[in-house]
C-alpha atoms as a PDB file:
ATOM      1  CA  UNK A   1      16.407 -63.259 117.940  1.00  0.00           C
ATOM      2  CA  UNK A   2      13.633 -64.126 115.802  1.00  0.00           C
ATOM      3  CA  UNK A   3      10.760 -67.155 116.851  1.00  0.00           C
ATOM      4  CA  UNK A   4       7.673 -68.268 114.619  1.00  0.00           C
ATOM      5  CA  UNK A   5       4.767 -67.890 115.586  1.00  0.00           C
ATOM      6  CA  UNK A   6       2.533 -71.361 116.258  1.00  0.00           C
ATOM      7  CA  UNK A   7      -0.364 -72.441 115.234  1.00  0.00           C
ATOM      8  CA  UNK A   8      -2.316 -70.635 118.341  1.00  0.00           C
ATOM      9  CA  UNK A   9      -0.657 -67.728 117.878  1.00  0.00           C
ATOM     10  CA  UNK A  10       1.788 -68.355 120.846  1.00  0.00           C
ATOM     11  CA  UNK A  11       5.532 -67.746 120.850  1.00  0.00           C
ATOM     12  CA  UNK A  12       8.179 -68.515 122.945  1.00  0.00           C
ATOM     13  CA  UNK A  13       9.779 -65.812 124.965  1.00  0.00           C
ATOM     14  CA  UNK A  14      14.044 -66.679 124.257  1.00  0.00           C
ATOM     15  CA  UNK A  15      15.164 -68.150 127.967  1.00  0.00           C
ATOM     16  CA  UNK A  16      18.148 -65.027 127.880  1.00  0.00           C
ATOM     17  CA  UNK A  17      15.252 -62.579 127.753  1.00  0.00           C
ATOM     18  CA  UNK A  18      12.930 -64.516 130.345  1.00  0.00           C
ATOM     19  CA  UNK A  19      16.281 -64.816 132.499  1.00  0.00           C
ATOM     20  CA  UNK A  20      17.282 -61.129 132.539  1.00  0.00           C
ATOM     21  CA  UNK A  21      13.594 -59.950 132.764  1.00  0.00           C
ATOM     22  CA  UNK A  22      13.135 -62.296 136.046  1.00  0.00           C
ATOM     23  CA  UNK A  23       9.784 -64.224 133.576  1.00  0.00           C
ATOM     24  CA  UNK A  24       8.722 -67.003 135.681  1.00  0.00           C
ATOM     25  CA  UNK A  25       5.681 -69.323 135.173  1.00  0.00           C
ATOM     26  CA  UNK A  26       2.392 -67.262 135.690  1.00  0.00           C
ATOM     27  CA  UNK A  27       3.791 -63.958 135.491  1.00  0.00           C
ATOM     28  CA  UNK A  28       0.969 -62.177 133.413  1.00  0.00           C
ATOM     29  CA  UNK A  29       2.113 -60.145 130.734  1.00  0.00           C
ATOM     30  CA  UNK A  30       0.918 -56.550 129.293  1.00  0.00           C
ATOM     31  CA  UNK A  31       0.314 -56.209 125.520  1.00  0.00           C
ATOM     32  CA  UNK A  32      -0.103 -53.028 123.315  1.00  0.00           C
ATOM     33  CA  UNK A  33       0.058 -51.899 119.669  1.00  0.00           C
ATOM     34  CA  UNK A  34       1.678 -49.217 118.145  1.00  0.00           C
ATOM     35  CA  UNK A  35       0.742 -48.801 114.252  1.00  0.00           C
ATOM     36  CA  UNK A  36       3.177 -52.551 113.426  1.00  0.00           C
ATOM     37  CA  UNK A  37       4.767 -52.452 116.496  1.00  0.00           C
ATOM     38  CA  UNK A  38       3.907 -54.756 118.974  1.00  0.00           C
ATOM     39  CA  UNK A  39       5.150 -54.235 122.744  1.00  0.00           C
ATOM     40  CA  UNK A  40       5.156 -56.351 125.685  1.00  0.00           C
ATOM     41  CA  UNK A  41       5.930 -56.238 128.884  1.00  0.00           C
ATOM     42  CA  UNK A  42       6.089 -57.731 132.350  1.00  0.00           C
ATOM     43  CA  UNK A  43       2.918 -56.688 134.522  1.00  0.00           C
ATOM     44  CA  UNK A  44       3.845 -54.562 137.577  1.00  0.00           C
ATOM     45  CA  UNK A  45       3.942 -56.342 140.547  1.00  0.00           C
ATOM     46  CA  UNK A  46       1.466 -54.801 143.184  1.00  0.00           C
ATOM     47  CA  UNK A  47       5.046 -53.170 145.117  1.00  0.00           C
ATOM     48  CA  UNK A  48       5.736 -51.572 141.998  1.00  0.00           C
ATOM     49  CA  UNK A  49       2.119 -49.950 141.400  1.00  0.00           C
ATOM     50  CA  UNK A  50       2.035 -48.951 145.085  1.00  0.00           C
ATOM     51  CA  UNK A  51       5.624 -47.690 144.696  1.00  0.00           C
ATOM     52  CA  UNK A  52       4.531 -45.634 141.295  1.00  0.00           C
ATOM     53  CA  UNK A  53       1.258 -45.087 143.045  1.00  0.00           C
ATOM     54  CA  UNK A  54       2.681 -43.039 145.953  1.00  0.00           C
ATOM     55  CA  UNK A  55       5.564 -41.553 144.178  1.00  0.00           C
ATOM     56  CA  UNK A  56       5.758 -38.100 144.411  1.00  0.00           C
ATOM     57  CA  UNK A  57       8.394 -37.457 141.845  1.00  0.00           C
ATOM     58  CA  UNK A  58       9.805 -34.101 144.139  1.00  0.00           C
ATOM     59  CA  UNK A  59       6.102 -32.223 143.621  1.00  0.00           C
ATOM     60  CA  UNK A  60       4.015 -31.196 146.433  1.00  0.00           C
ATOM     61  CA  UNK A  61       0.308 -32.634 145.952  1.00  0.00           C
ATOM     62  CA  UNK A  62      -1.479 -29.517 146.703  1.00  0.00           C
ATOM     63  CA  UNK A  63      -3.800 -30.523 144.229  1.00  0.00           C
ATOM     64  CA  UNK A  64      -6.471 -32.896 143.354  1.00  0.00           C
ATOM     65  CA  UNK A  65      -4.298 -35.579 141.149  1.00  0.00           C
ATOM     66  CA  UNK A  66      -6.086 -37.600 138.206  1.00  0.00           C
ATOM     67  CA  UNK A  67      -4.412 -41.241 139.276  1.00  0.00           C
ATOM     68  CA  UNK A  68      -6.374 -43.072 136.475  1.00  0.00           C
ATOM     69  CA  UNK A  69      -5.208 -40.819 133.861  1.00  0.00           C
ATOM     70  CA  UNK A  70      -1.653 -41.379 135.194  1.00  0.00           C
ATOM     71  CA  UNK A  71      -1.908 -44.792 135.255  1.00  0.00           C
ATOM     72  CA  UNK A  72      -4.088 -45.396 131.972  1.00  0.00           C
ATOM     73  CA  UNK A  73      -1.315 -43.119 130.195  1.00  0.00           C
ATOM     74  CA  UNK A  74       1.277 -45.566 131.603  1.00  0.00           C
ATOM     75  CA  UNK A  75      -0.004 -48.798 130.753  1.00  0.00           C
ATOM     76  CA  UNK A  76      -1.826 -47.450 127.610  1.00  0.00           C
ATOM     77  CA  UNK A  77      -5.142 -48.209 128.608  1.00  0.00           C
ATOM     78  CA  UNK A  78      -7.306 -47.358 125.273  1.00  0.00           C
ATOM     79  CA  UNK A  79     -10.050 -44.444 126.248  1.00  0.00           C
ATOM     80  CA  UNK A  80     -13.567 -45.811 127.199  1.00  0.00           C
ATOM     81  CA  UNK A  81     -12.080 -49.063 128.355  1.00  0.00           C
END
C-alpha cells in the first residue's frame, strides 16, 4: 500500500492496517529511524508495560535489574534523552 504524504507531513494510516492493529482515535503512536527506514508503532498500553514490566521471562531476579535500560532498548529511546 503506498499513501502520499500531505502538505503537513501527515499520512493516512490504510483502514485494513488501523483495523487489524485495533488504531482508534487518540491512540498515540511511537516513531523511530533506522538509517531510511522509518518504523512505527502502536504505544503500549499501561497493561502491556506493567505486563513487560513484571515479566520474568523464567529467570530468577537475584539481582539488581537495570529496568530503564530494558525499556529504553525496547522502545529505542536515543542515549541522553
Amino acid at each position: 500500500m503506498k499513501r502520499k504524504v500531505g502538505p503537513k507531513g501527515q499520512i493516512v494510516i490504510p483502514k485494513e492496517i488501523r483495523d487489524t492493529l485495533n488504531l482508534r482515535v487518540g491512540v498515540s503512536l511511537v516513531f523511530s529511524v533506522s538509517g531510511k527506514v522509518i518504523e512505527l508503532r502502536p504505544e503500549p498500553t499501561p497493561d502491556e508495560v506493567l505486563r513487560k514490566f513484571f515479566a520474568v521471562r523464567g529467570k530468577k531476579l537475584r539481582k539488581r535489574v537495570d529496568w530503564k535500560a530494558i525499556l529504553d532498548e525496547e522502545y529505542k529511546v536515543p542515549a541522553g534523552k
